[in-house]
Protein backbone atom coordinates (compact mmCIF):
# COMPACT_ATOMS: atom_id res chain seq x y z
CA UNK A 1 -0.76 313.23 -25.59
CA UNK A 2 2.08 310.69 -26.99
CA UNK A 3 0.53 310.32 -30.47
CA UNK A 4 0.74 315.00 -30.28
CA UNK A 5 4.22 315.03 -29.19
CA UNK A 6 5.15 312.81 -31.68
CA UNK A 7 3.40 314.44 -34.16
CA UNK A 8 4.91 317.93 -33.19
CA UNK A 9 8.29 316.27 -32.79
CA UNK A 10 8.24 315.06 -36.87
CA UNK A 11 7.01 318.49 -38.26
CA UNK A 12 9.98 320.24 -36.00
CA UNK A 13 12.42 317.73 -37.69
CA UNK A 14 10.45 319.01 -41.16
CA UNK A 15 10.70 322.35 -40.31
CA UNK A 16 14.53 322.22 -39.64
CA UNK A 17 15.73 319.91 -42.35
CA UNK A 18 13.54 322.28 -44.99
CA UNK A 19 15.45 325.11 -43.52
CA UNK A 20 18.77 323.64 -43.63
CA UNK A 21 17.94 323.22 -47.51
CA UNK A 22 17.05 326.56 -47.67
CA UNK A 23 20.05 327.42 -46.59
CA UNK A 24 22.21 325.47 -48.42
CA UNK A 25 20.85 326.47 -51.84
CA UNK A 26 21.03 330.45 -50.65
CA UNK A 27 24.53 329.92 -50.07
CA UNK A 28 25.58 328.37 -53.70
CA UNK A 29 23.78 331.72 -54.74
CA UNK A 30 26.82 334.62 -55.69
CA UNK A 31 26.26 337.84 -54.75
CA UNK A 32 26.94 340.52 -57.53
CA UNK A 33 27.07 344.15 -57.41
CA UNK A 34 23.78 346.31 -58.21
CA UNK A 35 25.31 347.22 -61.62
CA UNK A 36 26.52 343.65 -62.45
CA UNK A 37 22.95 342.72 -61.68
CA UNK A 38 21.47 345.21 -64.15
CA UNK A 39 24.03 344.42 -66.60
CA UNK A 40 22.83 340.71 -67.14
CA UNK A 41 19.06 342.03 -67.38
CA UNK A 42 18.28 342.98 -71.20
CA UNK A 43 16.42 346.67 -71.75
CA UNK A 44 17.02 347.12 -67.83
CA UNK A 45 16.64 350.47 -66.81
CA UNK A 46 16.65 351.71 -62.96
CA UNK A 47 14.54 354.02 -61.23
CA UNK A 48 15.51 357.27 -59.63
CA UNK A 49 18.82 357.08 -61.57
CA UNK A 50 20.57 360.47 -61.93
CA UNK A 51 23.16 359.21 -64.47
């Protein structure tokens, strides 16, 4: 029952230092507008555009 706990106890420190990376990265990550985002995308075109 030790040798499970322990086990458990590793893959929950796993879990939460992969998700603390996770994090991190996402937050370096700059959010742009919709059209800045199409803007950077050659021959980009968007769907159900009226303009």
């Amino acid at each position: 029952m030790t040798e499970f706990l322990i086990q458990w106890f590793w893959y929950l420190i796993a879990f939460a230092v992969g998700a603390l990376v996770a994090w991190l990265a996402a937050r370096r990550i700059k959010p742009t507008s919709e059209d800045e985002a199409f803007a950077d995308l050659p021959h980009a075109t968007r769907t159900g555009d009226s303009r």
